[in-house]
C-alpha atoms as a PDB file:
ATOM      1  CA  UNK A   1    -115.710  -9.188-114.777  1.00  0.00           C
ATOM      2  CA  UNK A   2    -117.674  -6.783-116.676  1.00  0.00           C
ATOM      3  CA  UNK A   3    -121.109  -6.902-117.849  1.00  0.00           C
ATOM      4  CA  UNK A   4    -122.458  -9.141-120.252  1.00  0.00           C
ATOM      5  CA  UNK A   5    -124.440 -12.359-120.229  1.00  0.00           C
ATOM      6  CA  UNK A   6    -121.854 -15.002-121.564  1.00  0.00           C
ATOM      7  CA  UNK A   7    -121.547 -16.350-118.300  1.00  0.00           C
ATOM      8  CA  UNK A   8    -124.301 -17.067-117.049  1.00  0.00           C
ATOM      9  CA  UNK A   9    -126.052 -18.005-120.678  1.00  0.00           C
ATOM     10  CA  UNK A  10    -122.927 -20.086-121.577  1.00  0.00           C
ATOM     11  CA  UNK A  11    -125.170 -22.048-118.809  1.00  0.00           C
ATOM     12  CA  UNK A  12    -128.143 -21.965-119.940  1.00  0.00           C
ATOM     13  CA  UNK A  13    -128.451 -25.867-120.647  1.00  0.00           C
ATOM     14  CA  UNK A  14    -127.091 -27.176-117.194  1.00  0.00           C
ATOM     15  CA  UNK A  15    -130.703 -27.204-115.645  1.00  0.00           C
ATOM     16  CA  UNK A  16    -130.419 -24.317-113.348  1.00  0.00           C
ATOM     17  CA  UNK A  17    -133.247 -22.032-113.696  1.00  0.00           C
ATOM     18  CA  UNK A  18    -132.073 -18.447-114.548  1.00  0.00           C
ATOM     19  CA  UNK A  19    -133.848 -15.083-113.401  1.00  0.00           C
ATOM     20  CA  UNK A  20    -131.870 -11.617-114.625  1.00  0.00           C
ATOM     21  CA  UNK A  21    -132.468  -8.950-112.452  1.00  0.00           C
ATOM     22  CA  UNK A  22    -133.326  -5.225-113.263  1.00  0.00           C
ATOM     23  CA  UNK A  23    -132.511  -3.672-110.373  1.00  0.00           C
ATOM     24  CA  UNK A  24    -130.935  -4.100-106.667  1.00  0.00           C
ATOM     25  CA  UNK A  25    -134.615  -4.249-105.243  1.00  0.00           C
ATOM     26  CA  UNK A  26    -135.134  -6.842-107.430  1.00  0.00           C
ATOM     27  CA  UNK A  27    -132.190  -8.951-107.006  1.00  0.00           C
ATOM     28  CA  UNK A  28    -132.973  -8.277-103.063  1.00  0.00           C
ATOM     29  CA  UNK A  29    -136.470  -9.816-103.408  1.00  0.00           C
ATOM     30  CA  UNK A  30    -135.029 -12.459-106.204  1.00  0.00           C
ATOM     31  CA  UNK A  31    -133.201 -14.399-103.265  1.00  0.00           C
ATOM     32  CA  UNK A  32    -135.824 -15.469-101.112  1.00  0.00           C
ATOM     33  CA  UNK A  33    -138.214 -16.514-103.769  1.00  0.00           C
ATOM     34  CA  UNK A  34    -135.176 -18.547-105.149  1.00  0.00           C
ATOM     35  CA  UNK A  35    -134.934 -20.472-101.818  1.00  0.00           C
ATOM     36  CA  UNK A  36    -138.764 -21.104-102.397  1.00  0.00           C
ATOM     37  CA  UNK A  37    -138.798 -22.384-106.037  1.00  0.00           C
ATOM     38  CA  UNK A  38    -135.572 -24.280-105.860  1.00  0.00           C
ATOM     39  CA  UNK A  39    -136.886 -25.999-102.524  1.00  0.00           C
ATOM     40  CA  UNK A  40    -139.926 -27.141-104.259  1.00  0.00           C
ATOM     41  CA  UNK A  41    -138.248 -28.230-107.678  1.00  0.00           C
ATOM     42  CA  UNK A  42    -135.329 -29.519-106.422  1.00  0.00           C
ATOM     43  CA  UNK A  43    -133.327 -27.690-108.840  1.00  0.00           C
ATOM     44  CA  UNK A  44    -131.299 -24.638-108.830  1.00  0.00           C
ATOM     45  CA  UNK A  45    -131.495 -21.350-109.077  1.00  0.00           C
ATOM     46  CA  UNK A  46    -129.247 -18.354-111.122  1.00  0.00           C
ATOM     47  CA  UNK A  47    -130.036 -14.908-109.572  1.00  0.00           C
ATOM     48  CA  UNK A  48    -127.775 -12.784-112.610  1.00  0.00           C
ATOM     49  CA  UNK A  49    -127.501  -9.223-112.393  1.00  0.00           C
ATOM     50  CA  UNK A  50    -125.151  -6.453-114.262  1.00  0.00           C
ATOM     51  CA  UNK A  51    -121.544  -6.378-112.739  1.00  0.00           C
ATOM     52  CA  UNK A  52    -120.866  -2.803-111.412  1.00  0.00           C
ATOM     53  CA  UNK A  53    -123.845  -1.375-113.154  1.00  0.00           C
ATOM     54  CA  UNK A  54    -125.556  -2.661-110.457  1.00  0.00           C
ATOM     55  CA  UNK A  55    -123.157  -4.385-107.618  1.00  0.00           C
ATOM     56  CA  UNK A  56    -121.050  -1.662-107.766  1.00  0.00           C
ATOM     57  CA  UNK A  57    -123.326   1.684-107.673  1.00  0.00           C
ATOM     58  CA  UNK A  58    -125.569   3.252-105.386  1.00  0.00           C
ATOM     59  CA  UNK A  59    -129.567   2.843-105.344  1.00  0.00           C
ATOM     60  CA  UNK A  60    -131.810   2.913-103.082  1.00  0.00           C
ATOM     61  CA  UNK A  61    -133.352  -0.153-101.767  1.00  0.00           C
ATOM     62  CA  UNK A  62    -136.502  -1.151 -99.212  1.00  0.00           C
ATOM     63  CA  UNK A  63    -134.492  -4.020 -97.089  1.00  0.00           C
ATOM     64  CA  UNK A  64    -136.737  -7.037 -96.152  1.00  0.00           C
ATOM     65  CA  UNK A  65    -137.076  -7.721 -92.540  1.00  0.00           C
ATOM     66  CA  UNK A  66    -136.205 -10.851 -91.556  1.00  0.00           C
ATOM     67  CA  UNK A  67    -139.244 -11.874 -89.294  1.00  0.00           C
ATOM     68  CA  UNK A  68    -141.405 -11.098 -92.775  1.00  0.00           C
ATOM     69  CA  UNK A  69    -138.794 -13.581 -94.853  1.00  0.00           C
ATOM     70  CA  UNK A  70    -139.923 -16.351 -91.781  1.00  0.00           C
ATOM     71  CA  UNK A  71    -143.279 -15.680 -92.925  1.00  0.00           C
ATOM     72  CA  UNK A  72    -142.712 -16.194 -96.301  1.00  0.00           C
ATOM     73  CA  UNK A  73    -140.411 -18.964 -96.464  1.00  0.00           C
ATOM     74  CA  UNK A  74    -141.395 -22.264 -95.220  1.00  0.00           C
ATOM     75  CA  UNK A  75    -138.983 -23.942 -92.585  1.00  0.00           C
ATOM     76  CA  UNK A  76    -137.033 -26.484 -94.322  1.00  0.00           C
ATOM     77  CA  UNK A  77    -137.167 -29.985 -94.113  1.00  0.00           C
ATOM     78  CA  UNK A  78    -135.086 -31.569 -96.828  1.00  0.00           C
ATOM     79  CA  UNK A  79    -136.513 -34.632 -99.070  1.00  0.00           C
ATOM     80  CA  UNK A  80    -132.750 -35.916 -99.205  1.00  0.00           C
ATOM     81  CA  UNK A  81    -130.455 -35.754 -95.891  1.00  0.00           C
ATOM     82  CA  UNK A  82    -126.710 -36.765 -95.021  1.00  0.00           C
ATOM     83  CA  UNK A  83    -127.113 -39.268 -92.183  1.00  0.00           C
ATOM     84  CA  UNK A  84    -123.904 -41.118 -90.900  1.00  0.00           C
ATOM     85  CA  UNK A  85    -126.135 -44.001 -89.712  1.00  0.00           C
ATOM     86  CA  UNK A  86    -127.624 -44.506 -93.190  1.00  0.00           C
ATOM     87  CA  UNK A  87    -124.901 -43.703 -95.642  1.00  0.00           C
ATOM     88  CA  UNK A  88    -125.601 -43.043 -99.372  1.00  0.00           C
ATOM     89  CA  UNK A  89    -123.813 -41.458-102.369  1.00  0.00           C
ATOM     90  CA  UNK A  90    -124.989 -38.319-103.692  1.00  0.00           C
ATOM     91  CA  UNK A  91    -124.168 -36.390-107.603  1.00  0.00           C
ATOM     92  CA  UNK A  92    -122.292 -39.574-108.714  1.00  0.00           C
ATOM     93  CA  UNK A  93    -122.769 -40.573-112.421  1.00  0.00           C
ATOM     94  CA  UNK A  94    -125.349 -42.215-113.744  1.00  0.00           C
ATOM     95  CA  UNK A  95    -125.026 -45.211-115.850  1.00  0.00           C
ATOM     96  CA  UNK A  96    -126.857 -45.870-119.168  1.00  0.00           C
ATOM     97  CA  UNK A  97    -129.411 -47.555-117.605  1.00  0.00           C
ATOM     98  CA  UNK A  98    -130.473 -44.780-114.873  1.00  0.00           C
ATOM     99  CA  UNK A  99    -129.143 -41.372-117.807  1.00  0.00           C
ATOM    100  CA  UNK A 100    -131.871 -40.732-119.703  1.00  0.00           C
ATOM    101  CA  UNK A 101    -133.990 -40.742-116.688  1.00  0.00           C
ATOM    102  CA  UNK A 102    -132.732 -38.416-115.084  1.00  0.00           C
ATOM    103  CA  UNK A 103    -132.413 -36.364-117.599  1.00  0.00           C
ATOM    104  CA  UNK A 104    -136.013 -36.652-118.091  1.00  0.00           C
ATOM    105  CA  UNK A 105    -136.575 -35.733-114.577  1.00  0.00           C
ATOM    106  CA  UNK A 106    -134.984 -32.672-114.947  1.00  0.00           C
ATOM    107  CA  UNK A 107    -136.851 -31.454-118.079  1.00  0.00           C
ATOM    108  CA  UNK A 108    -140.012 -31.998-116.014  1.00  0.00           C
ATOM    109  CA  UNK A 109    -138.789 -30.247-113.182  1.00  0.00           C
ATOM    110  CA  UNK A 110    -138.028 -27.431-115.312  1.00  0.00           C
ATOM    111  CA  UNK A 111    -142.005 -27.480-117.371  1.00  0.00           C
ATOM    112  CA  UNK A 112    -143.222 -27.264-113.893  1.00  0.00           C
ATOM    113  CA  UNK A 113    -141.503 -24.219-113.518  1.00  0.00           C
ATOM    114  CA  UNK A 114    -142.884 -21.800-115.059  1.00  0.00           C
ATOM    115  CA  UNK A 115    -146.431 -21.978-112.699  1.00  0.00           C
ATOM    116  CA  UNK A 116    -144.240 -22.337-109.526  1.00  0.00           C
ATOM    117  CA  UNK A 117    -142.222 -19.244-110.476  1.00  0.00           C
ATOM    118  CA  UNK A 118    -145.725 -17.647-110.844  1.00  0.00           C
ATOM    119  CA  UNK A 119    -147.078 -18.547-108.036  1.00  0.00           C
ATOM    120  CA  UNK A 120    -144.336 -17.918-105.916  1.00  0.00           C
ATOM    121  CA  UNK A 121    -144.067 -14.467-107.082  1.00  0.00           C
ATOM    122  CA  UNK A 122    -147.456 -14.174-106.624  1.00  0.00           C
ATOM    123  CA  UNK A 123    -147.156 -15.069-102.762  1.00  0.00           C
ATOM    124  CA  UNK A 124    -144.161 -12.939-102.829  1.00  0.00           C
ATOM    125  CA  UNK A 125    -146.040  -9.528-103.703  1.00  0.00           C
ATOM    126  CA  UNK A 126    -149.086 -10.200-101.067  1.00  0.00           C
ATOM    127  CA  UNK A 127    -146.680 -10.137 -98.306  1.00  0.00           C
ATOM    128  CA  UNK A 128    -143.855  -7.545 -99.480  1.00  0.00           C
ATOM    129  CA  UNK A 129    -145.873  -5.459-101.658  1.00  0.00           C
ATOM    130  CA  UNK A 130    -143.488  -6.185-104.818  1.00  0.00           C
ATOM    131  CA  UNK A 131    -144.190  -8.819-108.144  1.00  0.00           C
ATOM    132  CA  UNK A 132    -142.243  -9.254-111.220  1.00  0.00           C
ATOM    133  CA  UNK A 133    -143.815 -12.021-112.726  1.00  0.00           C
ATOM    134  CA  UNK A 134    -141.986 -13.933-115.606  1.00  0.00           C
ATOM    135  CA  UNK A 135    -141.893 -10.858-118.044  1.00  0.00           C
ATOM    136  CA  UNK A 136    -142.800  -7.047-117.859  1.00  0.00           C
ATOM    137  CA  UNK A 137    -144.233  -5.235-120.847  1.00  0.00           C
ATOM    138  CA  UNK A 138    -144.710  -2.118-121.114  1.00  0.00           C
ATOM    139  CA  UNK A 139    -147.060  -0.032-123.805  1.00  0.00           C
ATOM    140  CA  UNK A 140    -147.220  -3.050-125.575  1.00  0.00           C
ATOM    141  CA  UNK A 141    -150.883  -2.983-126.037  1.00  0.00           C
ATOM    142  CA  UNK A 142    -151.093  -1.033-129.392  1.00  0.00           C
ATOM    143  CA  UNK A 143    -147.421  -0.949-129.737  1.00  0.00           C
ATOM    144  CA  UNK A 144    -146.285  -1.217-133.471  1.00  0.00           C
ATOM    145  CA  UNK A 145    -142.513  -1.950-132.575  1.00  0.00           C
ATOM    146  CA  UNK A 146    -141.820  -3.915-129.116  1.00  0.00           C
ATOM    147  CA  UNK A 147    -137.792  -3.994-128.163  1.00  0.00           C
ATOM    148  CA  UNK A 148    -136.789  -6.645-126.147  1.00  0.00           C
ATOM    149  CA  UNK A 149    -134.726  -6.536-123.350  1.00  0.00           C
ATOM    150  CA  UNK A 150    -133.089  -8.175-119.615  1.00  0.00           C
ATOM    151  CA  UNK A 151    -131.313  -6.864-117.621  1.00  0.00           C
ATOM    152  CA  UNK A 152    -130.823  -2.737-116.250  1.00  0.00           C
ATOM    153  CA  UNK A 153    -130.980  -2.118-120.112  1.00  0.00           C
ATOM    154  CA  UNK A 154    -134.623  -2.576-119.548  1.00  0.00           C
ATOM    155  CA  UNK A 155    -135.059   0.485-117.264  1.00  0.00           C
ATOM    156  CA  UNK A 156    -133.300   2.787-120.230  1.00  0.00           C
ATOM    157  CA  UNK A 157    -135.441   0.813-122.845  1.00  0.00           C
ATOM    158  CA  UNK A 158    -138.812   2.248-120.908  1.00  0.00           C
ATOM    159  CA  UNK A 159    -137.433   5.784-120.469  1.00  0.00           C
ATOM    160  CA  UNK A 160    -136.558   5.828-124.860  1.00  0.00           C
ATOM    161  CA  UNK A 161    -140.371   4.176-125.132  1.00  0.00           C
ATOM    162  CA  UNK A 162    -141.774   6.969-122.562  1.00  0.00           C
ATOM    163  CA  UNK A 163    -139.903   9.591-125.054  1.00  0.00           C
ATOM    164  CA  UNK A 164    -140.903   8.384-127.905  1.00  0.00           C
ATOM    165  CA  UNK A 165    -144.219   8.236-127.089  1.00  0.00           C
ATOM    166  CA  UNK A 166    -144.726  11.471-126.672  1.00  0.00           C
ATOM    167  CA  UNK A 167    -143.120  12.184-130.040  1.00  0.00           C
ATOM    168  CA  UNK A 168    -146.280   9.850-131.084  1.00  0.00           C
ATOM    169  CA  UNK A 169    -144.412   6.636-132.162  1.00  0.00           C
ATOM    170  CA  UNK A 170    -146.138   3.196-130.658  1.00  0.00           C
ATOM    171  CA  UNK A 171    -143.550   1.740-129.696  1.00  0.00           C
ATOM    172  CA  UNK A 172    -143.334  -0.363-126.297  1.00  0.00           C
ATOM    173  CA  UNK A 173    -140.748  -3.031-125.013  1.00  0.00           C
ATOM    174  CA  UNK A 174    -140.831  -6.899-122.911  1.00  0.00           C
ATOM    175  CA  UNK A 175    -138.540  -7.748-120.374  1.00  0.00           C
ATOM    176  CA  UNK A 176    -137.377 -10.738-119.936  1.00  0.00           C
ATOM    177  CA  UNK A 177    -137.105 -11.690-116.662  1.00  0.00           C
ATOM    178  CA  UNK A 178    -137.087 -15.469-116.204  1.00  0.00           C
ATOM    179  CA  UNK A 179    -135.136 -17.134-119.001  1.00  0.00           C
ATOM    180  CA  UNK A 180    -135.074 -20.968-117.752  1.00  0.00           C
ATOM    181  CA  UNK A 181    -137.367 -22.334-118.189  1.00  0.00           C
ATOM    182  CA  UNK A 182    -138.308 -19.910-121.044  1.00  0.00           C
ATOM    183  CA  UNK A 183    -141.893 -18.323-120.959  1.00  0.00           C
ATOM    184  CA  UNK A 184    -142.664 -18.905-124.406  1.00  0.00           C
ATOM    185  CA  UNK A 185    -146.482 -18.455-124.608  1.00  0.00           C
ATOM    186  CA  UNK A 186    -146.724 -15.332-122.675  1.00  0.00           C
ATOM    187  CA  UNK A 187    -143.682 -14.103-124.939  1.00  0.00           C
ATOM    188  CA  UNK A 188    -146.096 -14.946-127.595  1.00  0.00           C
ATOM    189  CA  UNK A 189    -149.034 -13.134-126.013  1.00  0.00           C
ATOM    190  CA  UNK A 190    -147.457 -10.090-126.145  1.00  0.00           C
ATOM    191  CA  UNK A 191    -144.753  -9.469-129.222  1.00  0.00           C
ATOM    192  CA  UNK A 192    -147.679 -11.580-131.846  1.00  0.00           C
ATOM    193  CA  UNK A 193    -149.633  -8.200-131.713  1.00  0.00           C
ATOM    194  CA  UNK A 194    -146.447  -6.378-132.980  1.00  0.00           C
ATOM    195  CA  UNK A 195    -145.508  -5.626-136.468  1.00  0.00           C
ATOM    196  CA  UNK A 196    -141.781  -5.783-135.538  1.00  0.00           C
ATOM    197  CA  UNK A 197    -139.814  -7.327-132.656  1.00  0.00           C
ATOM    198  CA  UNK A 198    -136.373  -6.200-132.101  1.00  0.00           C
ATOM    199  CA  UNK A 199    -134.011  -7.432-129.664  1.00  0.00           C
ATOM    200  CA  UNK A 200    -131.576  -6.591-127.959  1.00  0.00           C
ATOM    201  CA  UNK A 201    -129.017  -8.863-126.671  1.00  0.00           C
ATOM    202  CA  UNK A 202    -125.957  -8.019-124.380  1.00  0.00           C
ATOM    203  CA  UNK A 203    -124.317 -11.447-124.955  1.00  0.00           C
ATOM    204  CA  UNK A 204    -123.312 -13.694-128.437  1.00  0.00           C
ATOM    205  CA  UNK A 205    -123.432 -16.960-129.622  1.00  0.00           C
ATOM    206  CA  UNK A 206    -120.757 -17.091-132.096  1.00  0.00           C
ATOM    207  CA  UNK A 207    -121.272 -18.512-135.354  1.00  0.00           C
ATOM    208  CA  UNK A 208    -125.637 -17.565-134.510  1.00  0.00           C
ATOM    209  CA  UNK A 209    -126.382 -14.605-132.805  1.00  0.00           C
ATOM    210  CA  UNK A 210    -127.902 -12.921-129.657  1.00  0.00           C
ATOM    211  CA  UNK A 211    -128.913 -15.597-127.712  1.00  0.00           C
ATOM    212  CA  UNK A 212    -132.412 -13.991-126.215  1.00  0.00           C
ATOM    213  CA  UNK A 213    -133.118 -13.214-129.764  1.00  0.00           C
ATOM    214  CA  UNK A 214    -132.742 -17.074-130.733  1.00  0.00           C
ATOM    215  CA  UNK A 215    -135.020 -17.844-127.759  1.00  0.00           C
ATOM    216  CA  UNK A 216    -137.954 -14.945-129.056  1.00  0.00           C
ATOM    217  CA  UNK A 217    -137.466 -16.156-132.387  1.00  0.00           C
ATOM    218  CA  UNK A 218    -138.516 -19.896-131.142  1.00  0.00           C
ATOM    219  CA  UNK A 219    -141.265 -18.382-129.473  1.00  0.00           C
ATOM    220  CA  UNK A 220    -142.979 -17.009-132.474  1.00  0.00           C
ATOM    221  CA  UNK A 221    -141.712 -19.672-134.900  1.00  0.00           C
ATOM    222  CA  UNK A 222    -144.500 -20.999-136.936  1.00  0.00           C
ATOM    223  CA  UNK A 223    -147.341 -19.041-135.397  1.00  0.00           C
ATOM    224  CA  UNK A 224    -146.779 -15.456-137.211  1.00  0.00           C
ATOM    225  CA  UNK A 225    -144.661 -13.924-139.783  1.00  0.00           C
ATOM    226  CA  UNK A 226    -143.381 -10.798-137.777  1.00  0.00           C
ATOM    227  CA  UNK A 227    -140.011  -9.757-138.685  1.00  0.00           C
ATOM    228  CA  UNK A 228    -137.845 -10.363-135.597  1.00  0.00           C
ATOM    229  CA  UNK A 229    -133.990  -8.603-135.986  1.00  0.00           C
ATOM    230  CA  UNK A 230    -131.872  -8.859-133.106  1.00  0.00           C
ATOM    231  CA  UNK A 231    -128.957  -6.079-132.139  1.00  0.00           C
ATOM    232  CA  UNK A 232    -125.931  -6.857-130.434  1.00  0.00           C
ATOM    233  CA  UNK A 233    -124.541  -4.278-127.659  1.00  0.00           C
ATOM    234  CA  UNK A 234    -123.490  -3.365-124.633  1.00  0.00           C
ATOM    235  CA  UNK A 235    -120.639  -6.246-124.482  1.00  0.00           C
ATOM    236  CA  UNK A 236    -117.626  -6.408-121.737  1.00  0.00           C
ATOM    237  CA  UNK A 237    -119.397  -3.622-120.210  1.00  0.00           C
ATOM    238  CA  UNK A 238    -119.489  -0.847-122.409  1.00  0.00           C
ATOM    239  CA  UNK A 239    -122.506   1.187-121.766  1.00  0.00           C
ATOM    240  CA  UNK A 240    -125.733   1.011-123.079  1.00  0.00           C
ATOM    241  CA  UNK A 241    -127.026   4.496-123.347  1.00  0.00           C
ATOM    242  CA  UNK A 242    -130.463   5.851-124.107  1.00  0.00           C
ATOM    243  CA  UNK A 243    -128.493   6.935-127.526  1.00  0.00           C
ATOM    244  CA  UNK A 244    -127.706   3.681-128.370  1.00  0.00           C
ATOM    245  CA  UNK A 245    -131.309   2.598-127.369  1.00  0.00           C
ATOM    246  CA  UNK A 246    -132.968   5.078-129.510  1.00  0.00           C
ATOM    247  CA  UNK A 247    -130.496   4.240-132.503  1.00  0.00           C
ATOM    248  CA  UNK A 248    -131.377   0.504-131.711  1.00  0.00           C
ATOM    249  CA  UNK A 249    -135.152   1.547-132.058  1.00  0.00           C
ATOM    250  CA  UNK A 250    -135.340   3.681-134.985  1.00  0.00           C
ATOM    251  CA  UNK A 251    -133.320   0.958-137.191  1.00  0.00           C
ATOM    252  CA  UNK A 252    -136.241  -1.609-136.036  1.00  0.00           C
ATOM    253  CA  UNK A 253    -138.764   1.064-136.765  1.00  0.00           C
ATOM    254  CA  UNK A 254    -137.017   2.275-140.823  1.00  0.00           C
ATOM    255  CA  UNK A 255    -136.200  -1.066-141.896  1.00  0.00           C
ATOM    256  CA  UNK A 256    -138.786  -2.966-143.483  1.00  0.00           C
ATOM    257  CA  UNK A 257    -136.524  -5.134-145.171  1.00  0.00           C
ATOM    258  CA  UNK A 258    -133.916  -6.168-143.230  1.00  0.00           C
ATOM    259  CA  UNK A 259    -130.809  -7.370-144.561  1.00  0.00           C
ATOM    260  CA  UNK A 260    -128.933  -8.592-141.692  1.00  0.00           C
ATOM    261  CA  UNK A 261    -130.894 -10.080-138.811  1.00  0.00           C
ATOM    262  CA  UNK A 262    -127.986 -10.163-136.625  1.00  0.00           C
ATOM    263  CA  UNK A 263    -126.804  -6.193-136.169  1.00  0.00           C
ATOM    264  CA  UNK A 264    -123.746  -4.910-133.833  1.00  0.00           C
ATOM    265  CA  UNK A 265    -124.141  -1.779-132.359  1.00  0.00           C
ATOM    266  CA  UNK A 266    -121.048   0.809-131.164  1.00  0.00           C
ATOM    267  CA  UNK A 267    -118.645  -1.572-132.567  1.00  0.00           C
ATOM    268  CA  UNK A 268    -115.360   0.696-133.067  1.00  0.00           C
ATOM    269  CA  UNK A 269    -114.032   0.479-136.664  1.00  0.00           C
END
């Protein structure tokens, strides 16, 4: 019950689409656009957030009225509907000959994702105010090192970049908010002007690695030759401080040559 990603990522391949939320207003706003996008793909959708760091403290939030969620959400009329008079079978398994298909359909579902996340986010902020968009950088721009992050480890991530900063490194960090489907070019957009990526991953595959750090390092596979070192932390729900962040940071920052590319951090010896 406490906070990592295993869960939900041990999903990650089921065709849900997965958005990790920062913060309570987030997850708030998360839910109706969920209803929206899984409405229009037919597919579900994860809303993940931290366990007690975030549904168990605190914080103040701007509640959505419900007349303005009408407005935003369009009445439903389902494609597919249980009707006694016409009776049909729903979720059973497919053969061979119908499989692959499906499968197929899914996959597609899941491409066209990416713009109708957009969009609905998009549609989203001109009624409530609020966007999030698939990612969030932040002083990325001329940014030398860019940490990765997902999660409420994001908001510490900014407030180590905001310090550092003024201490004159250029350093920035990316959120990742959507996960499936993955937003691989506008990952790309933003950590290919870096000179190092690190990541940092609050969940393990074992026997690999961080899994958002396998997902970055697809991103920029092939197309630049950035060294990308992912850091493990924050597992079971031990605390990711802005100490750990700014050890994570400086390692990224002193290590030219890295000699592990998979790193634990706060691991008791």
């Amino acid at each position: 019950i406490w906070t990592d990603q295993n869960d939900s990522l041990s999903q990650r391949d089921v065709g849900w689409l997965q958005i990790y939320c920062e913060s309570n207003q987030e997850t708030q706003d998360t839910i109706p656009q969920a209803f929206k996008i899984a409405e229009e793909l037919q597919m579900p959708v994860m809303i993940v957030l931290d366990a007690f760091f975030l549904s168990h403290t605190y914080e103040i939030v701007d509640i959505i009225k419900k007349e303005d969620v009408r407005k935003f959400l369009p009445e439903y009329k389902p494609d597919i509907k249980i009707d006694t008079k016409d009776p049909h079978s729903f979720g059973n398994l497919g053969a061979p000959d119908v499989y692959m298909e499906l499968r197929y359909m899914i996959q597609e579902a899941m491409e066209k994702g990416i713009e109708v996340v957009k969009r609905v986010d998009k549609e989203f902020e001109e009624i409530f105010g609020r966007g999030y968009g698939l990612i969030e950088p932040y002083k990325c721009d001329d940014a030398d090192t860019i940490l990765v992050t997902s999660g409420t480890v994001s908001s510490t991530t900014r407030a180590v970049i905001d310090q550092m900063r003024d201490e004159g490194i250029k350093i920035g960090s990316l959120k990742i908010r959507v996960f499936r489907p993955f937003p691989f070019e506008e990952v790309f957009e933003v950590l290919s002007k870096a000179k190092k990526v690190a990541v940092i991953d609050r969940n393990i595959s074992f026997g690999n690695g961080g899994i958002f750090y396998q997902e970055i390092k697809s991103a920029l596979y092939g197309r630049t030759d950035i060294p990308i070192v992912g850091y493990i932390a924050g597992l079971g729900g031990r605390d990711i401080t802005p100490s750990v962040v700014r050890e994570i940071a400086d390692k990224a920052i002193g290590d030219d040559k890295p000699e592990r590319y998979i790193n634990w951090i706060g691991v008791k010896k």
